[in-house]
PDB file of N, CA and C in Angstrom:
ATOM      1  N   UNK A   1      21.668  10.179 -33.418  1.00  0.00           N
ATOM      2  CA  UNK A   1      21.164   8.831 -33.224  1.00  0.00           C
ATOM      3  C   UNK A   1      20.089   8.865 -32.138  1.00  0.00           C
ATOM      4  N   UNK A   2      18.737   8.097 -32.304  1.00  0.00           N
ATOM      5  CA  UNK A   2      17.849   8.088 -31.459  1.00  0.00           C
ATOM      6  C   UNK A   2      17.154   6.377 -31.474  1.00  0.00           C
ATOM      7  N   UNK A   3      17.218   6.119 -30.110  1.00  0.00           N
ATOM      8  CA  UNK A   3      16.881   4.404 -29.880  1.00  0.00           C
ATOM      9  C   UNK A   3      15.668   5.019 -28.821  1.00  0.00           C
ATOM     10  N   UNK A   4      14.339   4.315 -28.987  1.00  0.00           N
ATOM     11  CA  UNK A   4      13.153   4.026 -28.335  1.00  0.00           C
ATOM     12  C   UNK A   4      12.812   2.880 -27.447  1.00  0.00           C
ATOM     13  N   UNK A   5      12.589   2.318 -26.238  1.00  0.00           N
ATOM     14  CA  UNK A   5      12.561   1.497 -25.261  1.00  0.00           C
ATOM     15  C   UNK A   5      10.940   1.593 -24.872  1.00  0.00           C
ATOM     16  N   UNK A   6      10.428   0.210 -25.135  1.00  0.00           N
ATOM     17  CA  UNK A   6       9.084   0.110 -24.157  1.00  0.00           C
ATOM     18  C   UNK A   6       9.652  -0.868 -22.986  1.00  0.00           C
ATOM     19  N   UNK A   7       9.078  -0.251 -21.581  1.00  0.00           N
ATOM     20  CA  UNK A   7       9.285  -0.674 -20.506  1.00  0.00           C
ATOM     21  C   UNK A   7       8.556  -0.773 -19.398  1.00  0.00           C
ATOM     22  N   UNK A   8       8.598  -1.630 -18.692  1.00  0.00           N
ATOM     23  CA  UNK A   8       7.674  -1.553 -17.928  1.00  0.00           C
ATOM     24  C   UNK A   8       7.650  -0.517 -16.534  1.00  0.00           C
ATOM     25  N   UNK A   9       6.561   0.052 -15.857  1.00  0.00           N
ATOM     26  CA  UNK A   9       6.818   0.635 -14.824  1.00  0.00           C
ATOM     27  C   UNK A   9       7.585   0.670 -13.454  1.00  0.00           C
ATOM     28  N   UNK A  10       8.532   1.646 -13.713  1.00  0.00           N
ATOM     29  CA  UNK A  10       9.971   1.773 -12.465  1.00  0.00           C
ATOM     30  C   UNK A  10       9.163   1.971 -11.473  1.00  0.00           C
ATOM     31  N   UNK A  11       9.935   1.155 -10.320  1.00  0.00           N
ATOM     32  CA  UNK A  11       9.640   1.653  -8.853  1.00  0.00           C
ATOM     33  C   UNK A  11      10.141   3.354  -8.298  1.00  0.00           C
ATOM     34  N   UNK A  12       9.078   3.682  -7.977  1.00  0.00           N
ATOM     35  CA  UNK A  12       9.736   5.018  -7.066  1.00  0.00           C
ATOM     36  C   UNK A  12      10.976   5.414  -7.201  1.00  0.00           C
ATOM     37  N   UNK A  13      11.302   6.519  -7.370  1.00  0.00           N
ATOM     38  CA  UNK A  13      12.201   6.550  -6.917  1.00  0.00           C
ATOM     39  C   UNK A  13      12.896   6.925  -5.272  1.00  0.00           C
ATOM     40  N   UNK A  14      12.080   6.796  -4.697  1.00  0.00           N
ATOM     41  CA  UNK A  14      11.771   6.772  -3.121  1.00  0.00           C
ATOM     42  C   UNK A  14      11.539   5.309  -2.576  1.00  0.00           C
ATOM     43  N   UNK A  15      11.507   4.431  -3.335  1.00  0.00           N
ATOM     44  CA  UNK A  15      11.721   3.132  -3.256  1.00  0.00           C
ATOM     45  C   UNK A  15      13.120   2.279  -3.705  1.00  0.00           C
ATOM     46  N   UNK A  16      13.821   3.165  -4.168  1.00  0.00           N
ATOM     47  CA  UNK A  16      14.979   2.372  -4.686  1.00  0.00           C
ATOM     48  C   UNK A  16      15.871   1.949  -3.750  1.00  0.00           C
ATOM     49  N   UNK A  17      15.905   2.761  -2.268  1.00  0.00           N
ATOM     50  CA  UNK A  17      17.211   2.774  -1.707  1.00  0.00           C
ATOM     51  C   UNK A  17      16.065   2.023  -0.183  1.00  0.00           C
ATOM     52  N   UNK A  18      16.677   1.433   0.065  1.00  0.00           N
ATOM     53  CA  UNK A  18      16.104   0.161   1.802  1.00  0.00           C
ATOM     54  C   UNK A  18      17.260   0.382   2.686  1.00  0.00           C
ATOM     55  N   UNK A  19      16.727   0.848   4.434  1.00  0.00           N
ATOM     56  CA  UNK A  19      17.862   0.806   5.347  1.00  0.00           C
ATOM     57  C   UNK A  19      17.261  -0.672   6.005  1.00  0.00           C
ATOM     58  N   UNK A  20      18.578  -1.130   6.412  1.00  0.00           N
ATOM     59  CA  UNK A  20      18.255  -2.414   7.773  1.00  0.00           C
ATOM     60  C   UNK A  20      19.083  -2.684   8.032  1.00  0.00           C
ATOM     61  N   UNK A  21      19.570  -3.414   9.175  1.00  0.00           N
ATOM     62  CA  UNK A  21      20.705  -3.996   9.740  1.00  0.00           C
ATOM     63  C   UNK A  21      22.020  -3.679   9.646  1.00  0.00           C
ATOM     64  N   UNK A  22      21.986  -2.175   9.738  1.00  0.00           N
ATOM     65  CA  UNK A  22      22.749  -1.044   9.872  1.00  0.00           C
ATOM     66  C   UNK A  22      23.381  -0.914   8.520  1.00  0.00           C
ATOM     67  N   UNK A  23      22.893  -1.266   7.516  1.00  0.00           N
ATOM     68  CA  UNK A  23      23.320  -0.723   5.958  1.00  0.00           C
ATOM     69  C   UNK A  23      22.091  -0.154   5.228  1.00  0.00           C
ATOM     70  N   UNK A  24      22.688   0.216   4.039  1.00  0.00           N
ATOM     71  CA  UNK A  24      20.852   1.025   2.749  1.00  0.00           C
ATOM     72  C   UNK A  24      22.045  -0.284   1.771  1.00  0.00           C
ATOM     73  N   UNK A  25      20.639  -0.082   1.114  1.00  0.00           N
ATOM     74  CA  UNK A  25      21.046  -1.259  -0.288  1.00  0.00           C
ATOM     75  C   UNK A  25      20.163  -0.932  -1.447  1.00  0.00           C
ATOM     76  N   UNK A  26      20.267  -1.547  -2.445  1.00  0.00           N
ATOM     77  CA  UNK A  26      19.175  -0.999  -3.443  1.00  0.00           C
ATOM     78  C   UNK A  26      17.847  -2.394  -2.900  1.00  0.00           C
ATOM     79  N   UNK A  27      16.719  -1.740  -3.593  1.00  0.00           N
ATOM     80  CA  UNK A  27      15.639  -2.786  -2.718  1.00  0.00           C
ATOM     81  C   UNK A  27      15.146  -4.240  -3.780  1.00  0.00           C
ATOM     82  N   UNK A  28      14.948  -4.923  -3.609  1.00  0.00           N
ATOM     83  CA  UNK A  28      14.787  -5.614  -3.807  1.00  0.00           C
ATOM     84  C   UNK A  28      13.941  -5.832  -4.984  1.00  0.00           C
ATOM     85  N   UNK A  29      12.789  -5.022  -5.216  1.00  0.00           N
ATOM     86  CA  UNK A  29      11.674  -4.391  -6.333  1.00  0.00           C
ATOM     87  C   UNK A  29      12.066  -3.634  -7.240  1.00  0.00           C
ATOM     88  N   UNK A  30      13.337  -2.743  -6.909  1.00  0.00           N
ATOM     89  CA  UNK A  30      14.198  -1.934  -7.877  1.00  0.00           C
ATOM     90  C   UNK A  30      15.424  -2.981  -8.611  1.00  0.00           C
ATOM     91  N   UNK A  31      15.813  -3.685  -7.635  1.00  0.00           N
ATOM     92  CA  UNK A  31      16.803  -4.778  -8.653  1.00  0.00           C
ATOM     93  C   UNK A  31      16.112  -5.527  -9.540  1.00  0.00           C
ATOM     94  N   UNK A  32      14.551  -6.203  -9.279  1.00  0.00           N
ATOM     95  CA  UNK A  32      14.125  -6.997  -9.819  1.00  0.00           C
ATOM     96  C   UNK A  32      13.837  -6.011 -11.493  1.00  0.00           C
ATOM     97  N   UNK A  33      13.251  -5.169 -11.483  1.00  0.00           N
ATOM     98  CA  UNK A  33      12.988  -4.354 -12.520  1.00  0.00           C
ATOM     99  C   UNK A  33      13.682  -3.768 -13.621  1.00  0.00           C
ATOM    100  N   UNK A  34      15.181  -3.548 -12.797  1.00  0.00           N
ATOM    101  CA  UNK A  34      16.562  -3.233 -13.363  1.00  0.00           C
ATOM    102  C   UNK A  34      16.752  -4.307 -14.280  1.00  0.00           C
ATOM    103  N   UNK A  35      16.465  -5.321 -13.992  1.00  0.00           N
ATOM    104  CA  UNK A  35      17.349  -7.040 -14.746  1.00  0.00           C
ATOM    105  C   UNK A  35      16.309  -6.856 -15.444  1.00  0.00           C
ATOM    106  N   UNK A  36      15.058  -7.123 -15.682  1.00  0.00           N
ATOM    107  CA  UNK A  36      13.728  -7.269 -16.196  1.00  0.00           C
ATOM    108  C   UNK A  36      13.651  -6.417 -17.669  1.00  0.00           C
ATOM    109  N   UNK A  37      14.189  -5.014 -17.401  1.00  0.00           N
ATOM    110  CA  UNK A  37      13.867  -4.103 -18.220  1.00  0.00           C
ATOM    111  C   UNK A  37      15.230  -4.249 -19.074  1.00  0.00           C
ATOM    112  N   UNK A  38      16.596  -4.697 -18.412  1.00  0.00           N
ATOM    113  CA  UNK A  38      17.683  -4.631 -19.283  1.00  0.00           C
ATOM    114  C   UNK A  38      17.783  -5.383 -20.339  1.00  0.00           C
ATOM    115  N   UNK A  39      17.309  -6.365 -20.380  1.00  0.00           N
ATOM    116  CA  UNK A  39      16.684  -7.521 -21.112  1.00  0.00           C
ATOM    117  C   UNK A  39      16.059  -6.246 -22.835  1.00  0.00           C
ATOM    118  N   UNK A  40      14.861  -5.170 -22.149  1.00  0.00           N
ATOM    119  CA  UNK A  40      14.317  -4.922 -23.547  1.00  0.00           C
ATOM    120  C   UNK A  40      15.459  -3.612 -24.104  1.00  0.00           C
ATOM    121  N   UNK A  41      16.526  -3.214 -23.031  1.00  0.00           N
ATOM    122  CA  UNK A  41      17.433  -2.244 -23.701  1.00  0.00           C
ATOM    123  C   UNK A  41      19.089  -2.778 -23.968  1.00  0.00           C
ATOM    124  N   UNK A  42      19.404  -3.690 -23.507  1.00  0.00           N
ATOM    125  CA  UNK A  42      21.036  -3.934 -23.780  1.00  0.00           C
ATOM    126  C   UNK A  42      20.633  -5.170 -24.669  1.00  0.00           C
ATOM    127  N   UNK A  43      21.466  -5.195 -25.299  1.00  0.00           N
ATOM    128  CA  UNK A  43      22.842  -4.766 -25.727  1.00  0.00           C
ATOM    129  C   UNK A  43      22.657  -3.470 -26.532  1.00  0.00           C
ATOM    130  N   UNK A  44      23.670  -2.444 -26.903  1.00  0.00           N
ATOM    131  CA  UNK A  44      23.158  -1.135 -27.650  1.00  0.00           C
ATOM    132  C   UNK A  44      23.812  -1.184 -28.796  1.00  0.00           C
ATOM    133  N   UNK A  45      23.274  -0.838 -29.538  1.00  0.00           N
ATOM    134  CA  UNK A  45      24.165  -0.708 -30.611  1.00  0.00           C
ATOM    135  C   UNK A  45      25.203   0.028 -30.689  1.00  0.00           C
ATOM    136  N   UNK A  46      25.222   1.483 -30.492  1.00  0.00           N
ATOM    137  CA  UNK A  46      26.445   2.409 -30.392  1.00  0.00           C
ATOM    138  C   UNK A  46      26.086   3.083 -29.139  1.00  0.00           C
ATOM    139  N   UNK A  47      27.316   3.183 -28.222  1.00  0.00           N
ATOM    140  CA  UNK A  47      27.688   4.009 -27.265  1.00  0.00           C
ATOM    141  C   UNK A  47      27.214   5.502 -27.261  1.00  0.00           C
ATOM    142  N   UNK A  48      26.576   6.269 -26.852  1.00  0.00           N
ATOM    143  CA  UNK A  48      25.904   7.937 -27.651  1.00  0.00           C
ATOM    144  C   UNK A  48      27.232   8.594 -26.365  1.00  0.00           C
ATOM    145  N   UNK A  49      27.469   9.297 -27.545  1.00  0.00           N
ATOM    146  CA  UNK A  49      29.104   9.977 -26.576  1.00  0.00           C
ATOM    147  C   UNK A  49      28.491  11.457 -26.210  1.00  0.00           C
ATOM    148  N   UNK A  50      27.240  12.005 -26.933  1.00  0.00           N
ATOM    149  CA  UNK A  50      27.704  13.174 -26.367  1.00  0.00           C
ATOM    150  C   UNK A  50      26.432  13.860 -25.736  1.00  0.00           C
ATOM    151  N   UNK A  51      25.633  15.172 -25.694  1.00  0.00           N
ATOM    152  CA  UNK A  51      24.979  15.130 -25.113  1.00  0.00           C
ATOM    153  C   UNK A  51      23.390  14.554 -25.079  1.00  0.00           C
ATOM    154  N   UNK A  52      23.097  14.471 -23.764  1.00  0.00           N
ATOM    155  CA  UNK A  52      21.700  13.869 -24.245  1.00  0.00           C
ATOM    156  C   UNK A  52      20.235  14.155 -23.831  1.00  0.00           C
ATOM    157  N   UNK A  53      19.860  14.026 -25.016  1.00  0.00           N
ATOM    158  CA  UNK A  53      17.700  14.862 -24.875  1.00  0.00           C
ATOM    159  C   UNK A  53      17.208  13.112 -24.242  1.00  0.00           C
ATOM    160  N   UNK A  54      16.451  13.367 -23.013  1.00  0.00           N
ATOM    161  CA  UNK A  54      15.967  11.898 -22.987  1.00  0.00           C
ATOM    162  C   UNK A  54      14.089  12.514 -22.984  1.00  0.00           C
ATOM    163  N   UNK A  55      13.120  11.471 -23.215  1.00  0.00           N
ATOM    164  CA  UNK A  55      11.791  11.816 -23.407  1.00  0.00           C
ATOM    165  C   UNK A  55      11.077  10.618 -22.724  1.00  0.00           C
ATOM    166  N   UNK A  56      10.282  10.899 -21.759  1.00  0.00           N
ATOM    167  CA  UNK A  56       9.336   9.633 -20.949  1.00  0.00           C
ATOM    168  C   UNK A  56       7.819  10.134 -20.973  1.00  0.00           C
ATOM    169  N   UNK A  57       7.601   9.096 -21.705  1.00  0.00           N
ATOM    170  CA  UNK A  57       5.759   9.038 -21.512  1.00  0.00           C
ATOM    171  C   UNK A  57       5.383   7.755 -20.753  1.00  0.00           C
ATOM    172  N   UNK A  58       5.004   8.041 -19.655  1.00  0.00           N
ATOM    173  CA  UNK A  58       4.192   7.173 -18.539  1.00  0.00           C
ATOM    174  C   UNK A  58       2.912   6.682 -19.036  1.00  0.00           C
ATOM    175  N   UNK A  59       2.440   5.837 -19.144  1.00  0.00           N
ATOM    176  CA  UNK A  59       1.175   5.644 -19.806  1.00  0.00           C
ATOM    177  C   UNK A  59       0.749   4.187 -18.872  1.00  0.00           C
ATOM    178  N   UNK A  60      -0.004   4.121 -17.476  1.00  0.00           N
ATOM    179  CA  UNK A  60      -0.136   3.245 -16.888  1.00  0.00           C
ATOM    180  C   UNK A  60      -1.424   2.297 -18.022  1.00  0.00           C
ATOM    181  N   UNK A  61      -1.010   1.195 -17.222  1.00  0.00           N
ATOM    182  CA  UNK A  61      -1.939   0.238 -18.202  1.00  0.00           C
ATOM    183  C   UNK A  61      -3.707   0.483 -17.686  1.00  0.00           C
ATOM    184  N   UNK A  62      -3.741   0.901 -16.114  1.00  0.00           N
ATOM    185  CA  UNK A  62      -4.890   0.931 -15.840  1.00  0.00           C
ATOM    186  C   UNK A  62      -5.427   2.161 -14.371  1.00  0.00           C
ATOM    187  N   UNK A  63      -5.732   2.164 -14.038  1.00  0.00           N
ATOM    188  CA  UNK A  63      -5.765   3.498 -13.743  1.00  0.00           C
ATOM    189  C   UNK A  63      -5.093   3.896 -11.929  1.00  0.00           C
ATOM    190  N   UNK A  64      -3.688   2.848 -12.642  1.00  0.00           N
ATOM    191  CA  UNK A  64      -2.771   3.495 -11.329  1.00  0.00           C
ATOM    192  C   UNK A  64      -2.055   5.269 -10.821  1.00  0.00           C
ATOM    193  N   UNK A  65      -1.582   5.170 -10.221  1.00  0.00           N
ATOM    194  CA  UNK A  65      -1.490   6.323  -9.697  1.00  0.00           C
ATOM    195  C   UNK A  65       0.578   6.520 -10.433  1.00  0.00           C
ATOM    196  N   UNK A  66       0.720   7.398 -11.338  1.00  0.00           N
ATOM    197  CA  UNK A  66       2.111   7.397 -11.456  1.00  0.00           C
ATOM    198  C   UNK A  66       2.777   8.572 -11.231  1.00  0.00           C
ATOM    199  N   UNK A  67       3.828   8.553 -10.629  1.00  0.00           N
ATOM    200  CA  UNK A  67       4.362  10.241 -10.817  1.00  0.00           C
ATOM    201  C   UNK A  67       5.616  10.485 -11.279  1.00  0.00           C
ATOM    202  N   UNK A  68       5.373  11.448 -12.091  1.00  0.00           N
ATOM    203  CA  UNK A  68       6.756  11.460 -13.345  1.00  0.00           C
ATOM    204  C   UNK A  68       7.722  11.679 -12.955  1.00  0.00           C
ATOM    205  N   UNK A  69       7.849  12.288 -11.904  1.00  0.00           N
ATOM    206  CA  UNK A  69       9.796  12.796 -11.015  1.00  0.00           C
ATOM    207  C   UNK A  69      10.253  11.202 -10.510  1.00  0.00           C
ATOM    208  N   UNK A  70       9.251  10.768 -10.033  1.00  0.00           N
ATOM    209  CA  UNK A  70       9.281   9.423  -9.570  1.00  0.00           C
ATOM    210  C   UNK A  70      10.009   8.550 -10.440  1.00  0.00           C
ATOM    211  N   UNK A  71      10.163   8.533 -11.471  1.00  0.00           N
ATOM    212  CA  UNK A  71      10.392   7.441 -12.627  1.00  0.00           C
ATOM    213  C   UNK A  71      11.365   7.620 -13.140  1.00  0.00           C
ATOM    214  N   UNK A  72      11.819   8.860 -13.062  1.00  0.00           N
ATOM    215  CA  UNK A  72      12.920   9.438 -14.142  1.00  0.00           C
ATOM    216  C   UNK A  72      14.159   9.105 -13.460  1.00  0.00           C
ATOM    217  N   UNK A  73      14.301   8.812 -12.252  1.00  0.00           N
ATOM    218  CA  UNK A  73      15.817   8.228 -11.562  1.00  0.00           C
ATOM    219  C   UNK A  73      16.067   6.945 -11.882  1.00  0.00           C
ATOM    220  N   UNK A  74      15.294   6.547 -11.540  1.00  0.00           N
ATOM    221  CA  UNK A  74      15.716   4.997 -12.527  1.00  0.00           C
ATOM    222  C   UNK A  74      15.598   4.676 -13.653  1.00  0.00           C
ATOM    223  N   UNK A  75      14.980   5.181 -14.376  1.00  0.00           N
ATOM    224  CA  UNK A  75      14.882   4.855 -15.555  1.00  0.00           C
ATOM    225  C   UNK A  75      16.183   5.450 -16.267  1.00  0.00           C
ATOM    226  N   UNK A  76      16.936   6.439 -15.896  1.00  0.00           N
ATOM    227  CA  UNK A  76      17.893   7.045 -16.039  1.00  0.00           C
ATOM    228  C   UNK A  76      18.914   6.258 -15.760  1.00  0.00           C
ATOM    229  N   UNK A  77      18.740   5.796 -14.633  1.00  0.00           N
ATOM    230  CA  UNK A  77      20.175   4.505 -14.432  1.00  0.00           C
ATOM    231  C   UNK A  77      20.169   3.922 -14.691  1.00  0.00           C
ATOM    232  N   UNK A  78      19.002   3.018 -15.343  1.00  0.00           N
ATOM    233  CA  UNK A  78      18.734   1.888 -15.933  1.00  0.00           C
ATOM    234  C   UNK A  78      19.730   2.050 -17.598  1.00  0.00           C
ATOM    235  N   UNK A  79      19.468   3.322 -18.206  1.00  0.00           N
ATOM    236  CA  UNK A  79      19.634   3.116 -19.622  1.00  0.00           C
ATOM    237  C   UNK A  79      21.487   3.605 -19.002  1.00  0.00           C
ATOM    238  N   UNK A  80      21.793   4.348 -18.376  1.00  0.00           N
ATOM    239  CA  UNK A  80      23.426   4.386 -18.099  1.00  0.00           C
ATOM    240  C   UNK A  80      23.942   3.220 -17.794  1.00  0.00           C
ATOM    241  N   UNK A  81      23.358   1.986 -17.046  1.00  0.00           N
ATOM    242  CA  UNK A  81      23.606   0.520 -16.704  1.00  0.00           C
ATOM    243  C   UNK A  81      23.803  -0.183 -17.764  1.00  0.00           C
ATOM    244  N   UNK A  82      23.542   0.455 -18.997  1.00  0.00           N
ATOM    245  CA  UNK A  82      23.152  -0.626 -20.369  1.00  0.00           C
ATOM    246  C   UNK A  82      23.701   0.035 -21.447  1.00  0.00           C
ATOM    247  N   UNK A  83      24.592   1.370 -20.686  1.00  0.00           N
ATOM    248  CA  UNK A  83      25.328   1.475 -21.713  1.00  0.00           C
ATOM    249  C   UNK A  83      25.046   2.039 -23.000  1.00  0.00           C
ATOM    250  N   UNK A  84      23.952   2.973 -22.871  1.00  0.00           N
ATOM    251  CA  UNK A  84      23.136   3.590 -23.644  1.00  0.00           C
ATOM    252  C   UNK A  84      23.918   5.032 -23.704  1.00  0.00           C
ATOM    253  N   UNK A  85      24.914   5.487 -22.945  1.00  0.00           N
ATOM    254  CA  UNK A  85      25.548   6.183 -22.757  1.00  0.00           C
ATOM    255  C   UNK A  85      26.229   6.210 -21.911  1.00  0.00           C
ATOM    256  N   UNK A  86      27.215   7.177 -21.580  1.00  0.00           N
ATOM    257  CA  UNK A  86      28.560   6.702 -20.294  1.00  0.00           C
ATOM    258  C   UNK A  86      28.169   7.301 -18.961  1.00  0.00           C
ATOM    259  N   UNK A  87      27.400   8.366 -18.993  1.00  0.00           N
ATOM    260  CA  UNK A  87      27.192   9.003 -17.981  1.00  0.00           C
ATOM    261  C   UNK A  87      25.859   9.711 -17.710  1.00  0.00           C
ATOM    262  N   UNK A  88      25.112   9.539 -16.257  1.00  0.00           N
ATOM    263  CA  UNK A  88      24.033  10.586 -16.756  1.00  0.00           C
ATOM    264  C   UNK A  88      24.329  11.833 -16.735  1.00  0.00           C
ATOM    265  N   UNK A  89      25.405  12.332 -16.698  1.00  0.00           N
ATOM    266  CA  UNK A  89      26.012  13.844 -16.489  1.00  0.00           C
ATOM    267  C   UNK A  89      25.593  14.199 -17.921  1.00  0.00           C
ATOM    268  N   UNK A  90      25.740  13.504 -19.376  1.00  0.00           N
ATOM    269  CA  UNK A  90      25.634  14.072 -20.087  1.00  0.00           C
ATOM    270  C   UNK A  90      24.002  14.334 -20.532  1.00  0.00           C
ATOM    271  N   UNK A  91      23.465  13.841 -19.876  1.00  0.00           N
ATOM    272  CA  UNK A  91      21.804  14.115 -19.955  1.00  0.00           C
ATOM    273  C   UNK A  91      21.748  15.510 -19.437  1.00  0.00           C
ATOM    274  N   UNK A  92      21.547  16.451 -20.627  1.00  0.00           N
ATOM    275  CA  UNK A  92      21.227  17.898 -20.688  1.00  0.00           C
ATOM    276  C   UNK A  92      19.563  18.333 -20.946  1.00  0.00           C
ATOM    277  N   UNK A  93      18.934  17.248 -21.408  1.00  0.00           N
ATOM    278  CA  UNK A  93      17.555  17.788 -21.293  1.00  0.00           C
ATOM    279  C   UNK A  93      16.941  16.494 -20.717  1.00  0.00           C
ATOM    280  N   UNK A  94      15.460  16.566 -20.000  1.00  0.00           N
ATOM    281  CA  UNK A  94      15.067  15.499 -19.826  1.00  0.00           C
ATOM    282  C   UNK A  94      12.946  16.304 -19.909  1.00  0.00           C
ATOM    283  N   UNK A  95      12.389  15.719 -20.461  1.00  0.00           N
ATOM    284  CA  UNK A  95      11.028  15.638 -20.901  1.00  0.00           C
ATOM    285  C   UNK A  95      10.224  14.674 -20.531  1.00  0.00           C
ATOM    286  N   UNK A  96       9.153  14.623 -19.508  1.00  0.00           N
ATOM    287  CA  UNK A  96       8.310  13.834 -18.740  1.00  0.00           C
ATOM    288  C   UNK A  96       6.890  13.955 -19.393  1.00  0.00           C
ATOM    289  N   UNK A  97       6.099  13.170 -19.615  1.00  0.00           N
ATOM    290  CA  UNK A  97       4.906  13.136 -19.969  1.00  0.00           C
ATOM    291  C   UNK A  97       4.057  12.267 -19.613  1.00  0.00           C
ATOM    292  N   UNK A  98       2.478  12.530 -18.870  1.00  0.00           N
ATOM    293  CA  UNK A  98       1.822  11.385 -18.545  1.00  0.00           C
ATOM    294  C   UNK A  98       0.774  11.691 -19.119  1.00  0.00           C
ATOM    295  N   UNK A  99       0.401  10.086 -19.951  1.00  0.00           N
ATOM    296  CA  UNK A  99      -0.369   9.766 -20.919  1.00  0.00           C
ATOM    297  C   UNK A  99      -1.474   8.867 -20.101  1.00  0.00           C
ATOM    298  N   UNK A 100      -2.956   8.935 -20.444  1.00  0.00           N
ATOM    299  CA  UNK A 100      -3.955   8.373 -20.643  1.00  0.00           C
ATOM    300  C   UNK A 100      -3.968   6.659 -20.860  1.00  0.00           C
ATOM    301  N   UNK A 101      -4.695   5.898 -19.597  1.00  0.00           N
ATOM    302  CA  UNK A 101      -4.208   4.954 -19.866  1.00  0.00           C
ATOM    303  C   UNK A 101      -5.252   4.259 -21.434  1.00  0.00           C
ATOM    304  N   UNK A 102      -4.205   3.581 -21.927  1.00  0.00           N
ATOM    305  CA  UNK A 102      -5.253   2.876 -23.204  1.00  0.00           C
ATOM    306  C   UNK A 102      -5.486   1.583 -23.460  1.00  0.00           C
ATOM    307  N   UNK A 103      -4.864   0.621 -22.502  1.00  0.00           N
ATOM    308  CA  UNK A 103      -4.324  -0.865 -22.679  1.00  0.00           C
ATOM    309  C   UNK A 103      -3.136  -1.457 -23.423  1.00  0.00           C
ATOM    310  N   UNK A 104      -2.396  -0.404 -23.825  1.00  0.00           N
ATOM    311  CA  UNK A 104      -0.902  -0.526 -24.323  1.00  0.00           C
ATOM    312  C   UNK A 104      -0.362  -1.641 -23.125  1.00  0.00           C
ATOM    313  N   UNK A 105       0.567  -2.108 -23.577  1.00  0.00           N
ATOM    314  CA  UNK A 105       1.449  -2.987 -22.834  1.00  0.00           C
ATOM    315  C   UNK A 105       2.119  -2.736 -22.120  1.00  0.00           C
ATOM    316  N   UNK A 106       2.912  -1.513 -22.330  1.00  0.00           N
ATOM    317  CA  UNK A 106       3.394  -1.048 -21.452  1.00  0.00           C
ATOM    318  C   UNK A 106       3.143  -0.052 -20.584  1.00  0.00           C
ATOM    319  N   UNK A 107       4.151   0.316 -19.643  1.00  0.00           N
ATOM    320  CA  UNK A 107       4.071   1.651 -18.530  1.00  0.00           C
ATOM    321  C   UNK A 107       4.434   3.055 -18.713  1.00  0.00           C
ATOM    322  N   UNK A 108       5.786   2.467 -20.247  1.00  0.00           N
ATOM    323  CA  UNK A 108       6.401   3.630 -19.804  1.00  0.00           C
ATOM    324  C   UNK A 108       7.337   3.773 -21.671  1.00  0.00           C
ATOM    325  N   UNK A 109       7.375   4.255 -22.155  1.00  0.00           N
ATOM    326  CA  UNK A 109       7.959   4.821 -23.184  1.00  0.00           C
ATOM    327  C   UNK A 109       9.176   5.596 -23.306  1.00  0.00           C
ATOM    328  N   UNK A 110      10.932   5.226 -23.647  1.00  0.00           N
ATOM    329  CA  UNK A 110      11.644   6.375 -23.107  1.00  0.00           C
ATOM    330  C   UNK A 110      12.304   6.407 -24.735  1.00  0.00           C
ATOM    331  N   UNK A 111      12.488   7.406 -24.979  1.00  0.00           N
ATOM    332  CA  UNK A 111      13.350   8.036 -26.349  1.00  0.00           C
ATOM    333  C   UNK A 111      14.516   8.677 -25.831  1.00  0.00           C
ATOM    334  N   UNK A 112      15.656   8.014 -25.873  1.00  0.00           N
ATOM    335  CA  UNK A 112      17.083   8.414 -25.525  1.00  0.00           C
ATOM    336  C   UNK A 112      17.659   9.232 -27.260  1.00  0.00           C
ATOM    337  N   UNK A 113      17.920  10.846 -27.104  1.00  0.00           N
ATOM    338  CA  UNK A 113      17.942  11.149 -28.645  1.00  0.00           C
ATOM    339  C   UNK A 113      19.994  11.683 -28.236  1.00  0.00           C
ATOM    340  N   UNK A 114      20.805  12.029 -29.347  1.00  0.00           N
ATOM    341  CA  UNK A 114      22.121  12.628 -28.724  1.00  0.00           C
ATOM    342  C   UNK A 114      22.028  13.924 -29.462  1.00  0.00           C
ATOM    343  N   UNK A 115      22.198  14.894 -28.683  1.00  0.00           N
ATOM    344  CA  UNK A 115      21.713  16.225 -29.495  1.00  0.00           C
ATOM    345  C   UNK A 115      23.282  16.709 -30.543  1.00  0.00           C
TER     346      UNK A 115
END
């Protein structure tokens, strides 16, 4: 089974986590994005039980600056949040790609496949 997600561009992943007032929390730009994007991936149709190939093509809309290690932590928790699978433990391959921007709509392209 293989489900495809257009999404928009994740914050850092060096942005996800905020210290202050003697706690870390997730930040504020990473929650907003989390809710935003769950919207174009939950509800799932079937649970993928076993292992998993995931595939990201970055494709900024205009000629921002993106970096692919950057993206892949959240976007990773994002689709485990939604239940796209149970764990990212079972993510055994993962494939990054940055694409040319073209005026596509989106940021970011992810193909969750179960090998």
């Amino acid at each position: 089974m293989k489900y495809r997600y257009e999404l928009s561009k994740p914050p850092s992943a060096n942005r996800i986590w905020r210290h202050g007032k003697g706690r870390v929390y997730r930040s504020p730009e990473y929650l907003s994005w989390k809710e935003y994007n769950s919207y174009r991936v939950c509800p799932v149709p079937k649970l993928l039980e076993g292992d998993i190939k995931v595939s990201i093509w970055l494709r900024p809309k205009d000629g921002r600056v993106m970096d692919c290690d950057n993206a892949i932590k959240p976007t990773i928790d994002l689709l485990e949040t939604c239940q796209v699978f149970r764990n990212d433990g079972q993510v055994v391959e993962i494939r990054a790609y940055k694409m040319k921007p073209n005026g596509k709509v989106y940021d970011l392209l992810v193909e969750v496949e179960e090998l």
